[in-house]
N, C-alpha and C. Protein backbone atom coordinates (compact mmCIF):
# COMPACT_ATOMS: atom_id res chain seq x y z
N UNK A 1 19.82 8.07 -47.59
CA UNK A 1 19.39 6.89 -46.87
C UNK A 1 20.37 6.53 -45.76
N UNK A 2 21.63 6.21 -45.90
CA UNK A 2 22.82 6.27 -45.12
C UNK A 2 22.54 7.50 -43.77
N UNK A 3 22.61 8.42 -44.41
CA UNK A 3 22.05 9.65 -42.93
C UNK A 3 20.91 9.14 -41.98
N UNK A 4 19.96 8.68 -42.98
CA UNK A 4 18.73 8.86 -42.13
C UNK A 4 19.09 7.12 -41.12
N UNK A 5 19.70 6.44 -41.28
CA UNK A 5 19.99 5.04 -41.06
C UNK A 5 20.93 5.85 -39.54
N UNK A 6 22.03 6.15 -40.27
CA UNK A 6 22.87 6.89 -38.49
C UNK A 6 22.47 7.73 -38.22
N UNK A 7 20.75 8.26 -38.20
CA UNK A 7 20.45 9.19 -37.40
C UNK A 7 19.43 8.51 -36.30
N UNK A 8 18.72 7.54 -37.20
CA UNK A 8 17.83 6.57 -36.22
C UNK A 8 18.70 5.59 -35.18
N UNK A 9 19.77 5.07 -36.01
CA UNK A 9 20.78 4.54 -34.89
C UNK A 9 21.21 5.48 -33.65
N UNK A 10 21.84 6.73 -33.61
CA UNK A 10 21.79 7.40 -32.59
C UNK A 10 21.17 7.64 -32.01
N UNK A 11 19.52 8.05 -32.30
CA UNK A 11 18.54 7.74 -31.58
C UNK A 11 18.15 6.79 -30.89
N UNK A 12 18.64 5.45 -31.03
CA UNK A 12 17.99 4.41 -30.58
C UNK A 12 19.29 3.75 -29.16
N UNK A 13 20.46 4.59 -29.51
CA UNK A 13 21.39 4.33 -28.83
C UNK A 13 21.46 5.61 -27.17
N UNK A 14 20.75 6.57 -28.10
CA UNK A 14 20.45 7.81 -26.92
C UNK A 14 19.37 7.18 -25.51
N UNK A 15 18.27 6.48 -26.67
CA UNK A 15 17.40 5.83 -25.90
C UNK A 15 17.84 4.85 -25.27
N UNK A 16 18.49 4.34 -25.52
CA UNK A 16 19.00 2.72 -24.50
C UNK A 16 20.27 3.63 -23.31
N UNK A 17 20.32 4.77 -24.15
CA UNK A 17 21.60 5.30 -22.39
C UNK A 17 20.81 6.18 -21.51
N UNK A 18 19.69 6.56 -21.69
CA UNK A 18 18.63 7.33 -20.82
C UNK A 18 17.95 6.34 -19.80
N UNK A 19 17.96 5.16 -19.75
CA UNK A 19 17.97 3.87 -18.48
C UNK A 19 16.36 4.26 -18.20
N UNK A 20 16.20 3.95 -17.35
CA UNK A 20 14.90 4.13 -16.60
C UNK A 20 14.90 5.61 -16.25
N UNK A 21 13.11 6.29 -16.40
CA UNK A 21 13.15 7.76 -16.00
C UNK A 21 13.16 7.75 -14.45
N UNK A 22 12.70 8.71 -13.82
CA UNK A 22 12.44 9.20 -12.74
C UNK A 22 11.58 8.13 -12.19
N UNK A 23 11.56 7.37 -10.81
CA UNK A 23 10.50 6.66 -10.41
C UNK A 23 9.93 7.53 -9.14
N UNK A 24 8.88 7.10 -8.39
CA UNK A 24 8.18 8.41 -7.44
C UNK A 24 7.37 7.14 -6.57
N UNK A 25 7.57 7.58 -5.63
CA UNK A 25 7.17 6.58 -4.11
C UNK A 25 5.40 7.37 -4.23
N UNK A 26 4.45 6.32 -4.12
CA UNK A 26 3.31 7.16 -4.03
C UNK A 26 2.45 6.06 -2.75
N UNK A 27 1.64 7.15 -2.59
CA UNK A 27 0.56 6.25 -1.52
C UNK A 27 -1.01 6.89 -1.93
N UNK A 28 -2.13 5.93 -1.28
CA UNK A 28 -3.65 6.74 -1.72
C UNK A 28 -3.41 8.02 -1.41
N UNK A 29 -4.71 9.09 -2.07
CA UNK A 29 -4.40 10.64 -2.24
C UNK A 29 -5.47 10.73 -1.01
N UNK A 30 -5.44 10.13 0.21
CA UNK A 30 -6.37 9.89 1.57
C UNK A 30 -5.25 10.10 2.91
N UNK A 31 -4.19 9.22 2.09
CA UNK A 31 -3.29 9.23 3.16
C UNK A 31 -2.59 10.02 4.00
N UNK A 32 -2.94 10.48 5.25
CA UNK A 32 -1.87 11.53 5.80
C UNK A 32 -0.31 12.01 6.19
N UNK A 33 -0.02 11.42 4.70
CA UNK A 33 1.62 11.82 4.79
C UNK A 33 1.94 12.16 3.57
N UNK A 34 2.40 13.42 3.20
CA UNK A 34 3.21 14.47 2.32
C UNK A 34 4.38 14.40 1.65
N UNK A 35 5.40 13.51 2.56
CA UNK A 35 6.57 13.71 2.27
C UNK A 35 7.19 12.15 2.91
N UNK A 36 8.02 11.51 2.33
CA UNK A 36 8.98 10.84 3.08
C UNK A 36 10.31 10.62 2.60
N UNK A 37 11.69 10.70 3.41
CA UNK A 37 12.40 10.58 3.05
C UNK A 37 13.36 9.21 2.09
N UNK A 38 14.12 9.37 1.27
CA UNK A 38 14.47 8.19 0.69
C UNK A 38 15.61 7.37 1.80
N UNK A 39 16.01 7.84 3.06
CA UNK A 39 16.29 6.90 3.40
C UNK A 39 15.28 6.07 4.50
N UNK A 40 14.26 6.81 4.59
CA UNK A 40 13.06 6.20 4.67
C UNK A 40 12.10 5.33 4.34
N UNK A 41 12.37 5.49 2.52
CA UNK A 41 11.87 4.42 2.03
C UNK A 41 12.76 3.27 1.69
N UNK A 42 13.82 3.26 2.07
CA UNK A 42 14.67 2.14 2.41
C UNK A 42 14.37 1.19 3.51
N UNK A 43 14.28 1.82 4.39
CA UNK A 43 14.02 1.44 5.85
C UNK A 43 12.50 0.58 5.55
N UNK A 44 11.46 1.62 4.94
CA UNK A 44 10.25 0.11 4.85
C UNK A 44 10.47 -0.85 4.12
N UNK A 45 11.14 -0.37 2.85
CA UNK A 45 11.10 -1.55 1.66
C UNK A 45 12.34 -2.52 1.83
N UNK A 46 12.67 -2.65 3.18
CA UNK A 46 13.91 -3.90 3.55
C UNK A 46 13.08 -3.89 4.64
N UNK A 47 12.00 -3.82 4.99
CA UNK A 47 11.45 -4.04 6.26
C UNK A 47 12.18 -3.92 8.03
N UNK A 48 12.99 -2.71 7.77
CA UNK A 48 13.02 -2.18 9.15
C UNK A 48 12.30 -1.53 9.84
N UNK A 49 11.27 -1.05 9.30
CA UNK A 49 10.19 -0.04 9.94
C UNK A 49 8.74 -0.59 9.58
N UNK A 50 7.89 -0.35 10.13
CA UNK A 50 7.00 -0.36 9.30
C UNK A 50 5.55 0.73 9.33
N UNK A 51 6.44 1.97 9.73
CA UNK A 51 5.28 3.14 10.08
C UNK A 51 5.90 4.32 9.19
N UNK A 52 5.36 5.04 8.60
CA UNK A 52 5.92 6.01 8.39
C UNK A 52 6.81 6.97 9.30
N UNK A 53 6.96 8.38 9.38
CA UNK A 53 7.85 9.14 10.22
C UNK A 53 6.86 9.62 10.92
N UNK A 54 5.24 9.90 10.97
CA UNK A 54 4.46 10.07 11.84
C UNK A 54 3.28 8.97 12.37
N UNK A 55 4.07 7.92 12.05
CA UNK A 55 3.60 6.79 13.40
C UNK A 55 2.44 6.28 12.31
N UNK A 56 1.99 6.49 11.30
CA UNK A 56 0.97 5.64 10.22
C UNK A 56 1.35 4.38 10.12
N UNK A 57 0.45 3.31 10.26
CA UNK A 57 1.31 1.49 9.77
C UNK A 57 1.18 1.87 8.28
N UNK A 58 2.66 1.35 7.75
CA UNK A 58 2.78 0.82 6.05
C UNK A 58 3.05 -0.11 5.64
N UNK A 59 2.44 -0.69 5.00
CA UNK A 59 2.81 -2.17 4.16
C UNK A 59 3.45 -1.31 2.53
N UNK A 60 4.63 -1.50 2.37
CA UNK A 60 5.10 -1.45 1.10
C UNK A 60 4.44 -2.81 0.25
N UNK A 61 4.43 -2.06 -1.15
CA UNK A 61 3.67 -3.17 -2.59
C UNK A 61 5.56 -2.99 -3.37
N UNK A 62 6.25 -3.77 -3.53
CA UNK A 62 7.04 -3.78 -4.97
C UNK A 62 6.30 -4.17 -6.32
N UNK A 63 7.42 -3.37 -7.27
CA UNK A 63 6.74 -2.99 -8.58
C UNK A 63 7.92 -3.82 -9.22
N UNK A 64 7.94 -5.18 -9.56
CA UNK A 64 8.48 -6.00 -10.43
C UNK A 64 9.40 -5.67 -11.33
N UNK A 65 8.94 -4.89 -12.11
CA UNK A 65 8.80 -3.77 -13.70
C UNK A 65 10.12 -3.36 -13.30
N UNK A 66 10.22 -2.55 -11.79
CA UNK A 66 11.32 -1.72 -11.58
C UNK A 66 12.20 -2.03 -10.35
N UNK A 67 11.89 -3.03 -10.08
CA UNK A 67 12.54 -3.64 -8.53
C UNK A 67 14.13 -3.42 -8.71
N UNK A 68 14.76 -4.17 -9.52
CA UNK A 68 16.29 -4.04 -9.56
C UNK A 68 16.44 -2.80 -9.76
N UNK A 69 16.03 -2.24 -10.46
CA UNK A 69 16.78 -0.18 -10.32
C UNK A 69 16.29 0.22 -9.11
N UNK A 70 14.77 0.11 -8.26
CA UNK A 70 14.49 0.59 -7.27
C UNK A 70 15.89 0.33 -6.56
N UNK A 71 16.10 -0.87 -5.73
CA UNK A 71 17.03 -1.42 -4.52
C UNK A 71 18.09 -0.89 -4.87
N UNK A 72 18.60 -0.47 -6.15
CA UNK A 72 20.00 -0.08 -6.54
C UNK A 72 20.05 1.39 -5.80
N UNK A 73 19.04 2.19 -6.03
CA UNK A 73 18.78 3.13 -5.66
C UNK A 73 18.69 3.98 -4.49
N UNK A 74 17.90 2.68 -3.51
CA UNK A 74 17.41 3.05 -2.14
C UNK A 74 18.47 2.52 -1.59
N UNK A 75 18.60 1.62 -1.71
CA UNK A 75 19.62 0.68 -1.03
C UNK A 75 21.21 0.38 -1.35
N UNK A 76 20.85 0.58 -2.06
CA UNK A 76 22.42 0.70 -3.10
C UNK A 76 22.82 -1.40 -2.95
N UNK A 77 21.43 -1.87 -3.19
CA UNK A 77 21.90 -3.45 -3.53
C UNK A 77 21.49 -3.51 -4.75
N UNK A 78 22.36 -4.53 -5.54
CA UNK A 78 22.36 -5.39 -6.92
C UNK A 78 20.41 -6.55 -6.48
N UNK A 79 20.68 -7.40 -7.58
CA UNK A 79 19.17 -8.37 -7.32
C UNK A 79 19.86 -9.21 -6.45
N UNK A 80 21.38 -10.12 -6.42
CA UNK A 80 21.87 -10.88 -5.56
C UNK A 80 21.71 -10.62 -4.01
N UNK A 81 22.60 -9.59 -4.43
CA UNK A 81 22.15 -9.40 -2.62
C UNK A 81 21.02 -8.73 -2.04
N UNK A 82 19.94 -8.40 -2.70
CA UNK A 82 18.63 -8.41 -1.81
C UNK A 82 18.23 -9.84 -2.19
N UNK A 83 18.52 -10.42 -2.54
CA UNK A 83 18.19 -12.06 -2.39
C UNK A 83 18.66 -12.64 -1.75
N UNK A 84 20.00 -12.28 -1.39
CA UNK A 84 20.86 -13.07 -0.17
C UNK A 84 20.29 -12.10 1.29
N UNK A 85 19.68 -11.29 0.82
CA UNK A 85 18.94 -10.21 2.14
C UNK A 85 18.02 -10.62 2.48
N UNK A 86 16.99 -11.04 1.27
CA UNK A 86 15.68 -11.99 2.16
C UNK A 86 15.95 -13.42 2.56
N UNK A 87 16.88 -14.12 1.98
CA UNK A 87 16.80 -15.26 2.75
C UNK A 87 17.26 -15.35 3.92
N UNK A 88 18.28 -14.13 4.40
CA UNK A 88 18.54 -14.51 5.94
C UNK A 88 17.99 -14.12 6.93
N UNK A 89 16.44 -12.98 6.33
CA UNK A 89 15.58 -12.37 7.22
C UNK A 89 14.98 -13.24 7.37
N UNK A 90 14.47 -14.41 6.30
CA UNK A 90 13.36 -15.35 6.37
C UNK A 90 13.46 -16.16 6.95
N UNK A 91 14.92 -16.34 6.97
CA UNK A 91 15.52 -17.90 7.55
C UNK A 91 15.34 -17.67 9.02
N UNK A 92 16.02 -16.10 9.63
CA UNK A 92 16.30 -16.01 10.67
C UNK A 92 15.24 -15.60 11.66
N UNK A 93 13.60 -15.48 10.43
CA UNK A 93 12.26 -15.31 10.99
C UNK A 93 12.33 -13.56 11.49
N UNK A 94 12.90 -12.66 10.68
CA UNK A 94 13.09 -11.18 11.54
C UNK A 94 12.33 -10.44 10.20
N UNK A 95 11.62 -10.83 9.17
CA UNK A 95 11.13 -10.61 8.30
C UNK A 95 11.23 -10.85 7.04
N UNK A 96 9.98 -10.55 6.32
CA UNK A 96 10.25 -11.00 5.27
C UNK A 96 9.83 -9.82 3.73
N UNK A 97 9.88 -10.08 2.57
CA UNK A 97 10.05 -9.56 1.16
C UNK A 97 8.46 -8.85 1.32
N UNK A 98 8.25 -7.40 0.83
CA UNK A 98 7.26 -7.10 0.84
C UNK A 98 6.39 -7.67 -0.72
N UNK A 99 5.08 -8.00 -0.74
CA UNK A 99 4.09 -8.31 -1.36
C UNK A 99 5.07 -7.57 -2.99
N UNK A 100 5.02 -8.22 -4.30
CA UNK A 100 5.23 -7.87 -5.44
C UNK A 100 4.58 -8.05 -6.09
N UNK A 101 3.96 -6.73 -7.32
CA UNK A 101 3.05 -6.92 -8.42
C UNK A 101 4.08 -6.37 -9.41
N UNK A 102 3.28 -7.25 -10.62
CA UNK A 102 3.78 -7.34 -11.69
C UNK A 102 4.39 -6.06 -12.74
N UNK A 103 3.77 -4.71 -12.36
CA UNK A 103 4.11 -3.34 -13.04
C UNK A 103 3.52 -2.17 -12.69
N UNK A 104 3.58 -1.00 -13.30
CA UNK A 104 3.27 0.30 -12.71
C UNK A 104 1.56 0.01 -12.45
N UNK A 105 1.02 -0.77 -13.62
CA UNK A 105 -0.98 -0.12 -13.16
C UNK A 105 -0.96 -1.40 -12.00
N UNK A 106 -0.91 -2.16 -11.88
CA UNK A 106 -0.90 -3.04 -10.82
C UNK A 106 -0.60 -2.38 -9.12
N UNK A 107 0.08 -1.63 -8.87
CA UNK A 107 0.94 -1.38 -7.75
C UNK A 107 -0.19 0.10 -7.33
N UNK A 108 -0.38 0.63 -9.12
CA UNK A 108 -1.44 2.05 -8.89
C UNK A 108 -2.50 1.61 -8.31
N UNK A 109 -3.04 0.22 -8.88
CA UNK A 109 -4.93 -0.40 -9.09
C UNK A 109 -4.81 -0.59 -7.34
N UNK A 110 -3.83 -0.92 -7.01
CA UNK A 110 -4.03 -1.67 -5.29
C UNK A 110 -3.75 -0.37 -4.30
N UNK A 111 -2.62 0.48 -4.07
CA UNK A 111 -2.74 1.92 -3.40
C UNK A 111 -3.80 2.42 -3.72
N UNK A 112 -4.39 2.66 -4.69
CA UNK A 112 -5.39 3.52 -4.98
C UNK A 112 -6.50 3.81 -3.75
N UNK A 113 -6.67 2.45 -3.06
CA UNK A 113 -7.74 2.53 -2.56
C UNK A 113 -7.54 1.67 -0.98
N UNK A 114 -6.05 1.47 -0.61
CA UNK A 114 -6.01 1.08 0.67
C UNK A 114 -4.71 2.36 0.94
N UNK A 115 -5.10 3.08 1.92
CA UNK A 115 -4.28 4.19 2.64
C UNK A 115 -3.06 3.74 3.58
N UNK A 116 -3.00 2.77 4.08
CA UNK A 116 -1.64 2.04 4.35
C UNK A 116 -0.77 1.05 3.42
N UNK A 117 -0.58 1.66 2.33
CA UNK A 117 0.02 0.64 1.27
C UNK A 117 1.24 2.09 1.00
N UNK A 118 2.15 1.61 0.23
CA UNK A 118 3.36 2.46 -0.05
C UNK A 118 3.60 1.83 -1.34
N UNK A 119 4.02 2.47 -2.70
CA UNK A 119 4.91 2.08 -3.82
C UNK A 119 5.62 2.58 -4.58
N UNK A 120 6.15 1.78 -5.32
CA UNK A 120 7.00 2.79 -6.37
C UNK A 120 6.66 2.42 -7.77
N UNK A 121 6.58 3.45 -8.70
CA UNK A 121 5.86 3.74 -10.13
C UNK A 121 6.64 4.05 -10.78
N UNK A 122 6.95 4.28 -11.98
CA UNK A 122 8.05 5.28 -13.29
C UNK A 122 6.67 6.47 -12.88
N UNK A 123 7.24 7.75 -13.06
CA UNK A 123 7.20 8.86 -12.61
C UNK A 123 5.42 9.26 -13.68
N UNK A 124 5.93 8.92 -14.96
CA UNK A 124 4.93 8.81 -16.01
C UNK A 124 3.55 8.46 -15.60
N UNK A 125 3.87 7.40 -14.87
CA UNK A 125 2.20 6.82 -15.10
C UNK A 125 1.30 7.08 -13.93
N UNK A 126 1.88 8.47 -13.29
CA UNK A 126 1.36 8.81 -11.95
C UNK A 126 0.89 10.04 -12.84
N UNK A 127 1.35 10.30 -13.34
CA UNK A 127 1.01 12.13 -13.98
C UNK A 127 -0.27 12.82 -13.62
N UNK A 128 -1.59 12.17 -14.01
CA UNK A 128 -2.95 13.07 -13.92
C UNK A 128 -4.15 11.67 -13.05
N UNK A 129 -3.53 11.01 -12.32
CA UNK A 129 -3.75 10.50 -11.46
C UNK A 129 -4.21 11.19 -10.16
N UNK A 130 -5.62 11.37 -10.11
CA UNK A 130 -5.92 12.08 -8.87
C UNK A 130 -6.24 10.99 -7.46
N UNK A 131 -5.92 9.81 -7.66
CA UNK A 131 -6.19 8.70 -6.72
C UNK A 131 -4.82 8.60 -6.23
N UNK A 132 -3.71 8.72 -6.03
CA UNK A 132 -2.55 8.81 -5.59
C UNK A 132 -1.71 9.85 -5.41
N UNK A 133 -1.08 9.72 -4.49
CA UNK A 133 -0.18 11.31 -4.05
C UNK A 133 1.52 10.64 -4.07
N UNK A 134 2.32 11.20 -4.85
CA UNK A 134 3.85 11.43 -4.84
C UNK A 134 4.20 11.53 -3.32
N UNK A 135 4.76 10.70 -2.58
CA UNK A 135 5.45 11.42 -1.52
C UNK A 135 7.08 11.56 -1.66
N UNK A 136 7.44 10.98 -2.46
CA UNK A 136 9.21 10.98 -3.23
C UNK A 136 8.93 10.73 -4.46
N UNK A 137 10.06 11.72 -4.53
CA UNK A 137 11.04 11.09 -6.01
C UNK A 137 11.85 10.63 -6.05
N UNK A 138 12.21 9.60 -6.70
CA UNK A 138 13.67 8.84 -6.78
C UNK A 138 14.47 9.04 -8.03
N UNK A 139 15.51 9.65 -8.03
CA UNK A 139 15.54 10.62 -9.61
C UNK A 139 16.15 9.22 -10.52
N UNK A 140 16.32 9.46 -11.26
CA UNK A 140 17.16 8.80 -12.31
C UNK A 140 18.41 8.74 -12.03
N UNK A 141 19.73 7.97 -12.37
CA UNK A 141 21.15 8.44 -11.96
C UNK A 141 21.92 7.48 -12.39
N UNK A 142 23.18 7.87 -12.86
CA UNK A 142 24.07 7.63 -13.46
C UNK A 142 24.77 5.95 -13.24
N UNK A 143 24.14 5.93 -11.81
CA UNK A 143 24.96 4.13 -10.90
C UNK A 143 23.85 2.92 -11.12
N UNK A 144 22.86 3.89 -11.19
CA UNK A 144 21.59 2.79 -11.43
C UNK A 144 21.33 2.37 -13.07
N UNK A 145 21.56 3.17 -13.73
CA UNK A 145 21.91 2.77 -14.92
C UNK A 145 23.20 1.74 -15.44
N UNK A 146 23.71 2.16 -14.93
CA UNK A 146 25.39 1.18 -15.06
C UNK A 146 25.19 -0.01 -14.70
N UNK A 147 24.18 -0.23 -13.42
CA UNK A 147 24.10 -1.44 -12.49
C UNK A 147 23.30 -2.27 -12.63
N UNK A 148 22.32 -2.43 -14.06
CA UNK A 148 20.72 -3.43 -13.66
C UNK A 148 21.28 -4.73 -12.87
């Protein structure tokens, strides 16, 4: 009993250091773009751009669920300072926080079916999804884990 007790504990401790999996930038499976880079998807999801790399308009959707590991990621900001990031875009009227839904089927249910939308998902719940196309991956990693 003792074994089986510190074997489920290590398990459950393996699981809490594996952080969030793989997340994956997707758009409708209509849309004419393949690929974009992650410092690309920085650039929309702080609203410096708002076209892809071949001139498409994008409105980025945030995914709630995963927002603080996303920005850690793309951006390499904590939740503070993309909060101290939108208020001085907002304040200073040069833009503002893209649209946020609540988790992965939310962010899927709305790309699905408008071709200028951009998001980010856990890697999982895109799998056999033929209504959306991967254009990145954002891997998993060692700083984003350390950092919620």
């Amino acid at each position: 009993m003792r074994n089986l007790i510190m074997v489920l504990t290590l398990l459950f401790l393996l699981m809490a250091l594996s952080g969030h999996a793989d997340m994956v930038v997707i758009v409708d499976n209509k849309t004419n773009v393949t690929h974009i880079s992650n410092s690309s998807v920085g650039d929309i999801f702080l609203d410096r751009v708002h076209t892809f790399d071949n001139g498409i308009s994008v409105v980025p959707v945030n995914n709630n669920a995963l927002m603080k590991y996303f920005y850690l990621r793309v951006a390499d900001r904590n939740q503070n300072e993309m909060q101290a990031y939108w208020s001085k875009l907002l304040f200073t009227g040069r833009g503002e926080p893209p649209l946020t839904l609540d988790d992965d089927q939310s962010v899927i249910q709305l790309i699905e079916h408008n071709p200028n939308m951009v998001g980010y998902v856990s890697a999982a719940s895109v799998k056999d999804n033929p209504n959306v196309k991967v254009i990145e991956v954002i891997p998993d990693d060692v700083y984003a884990m350390g950092n919620p």
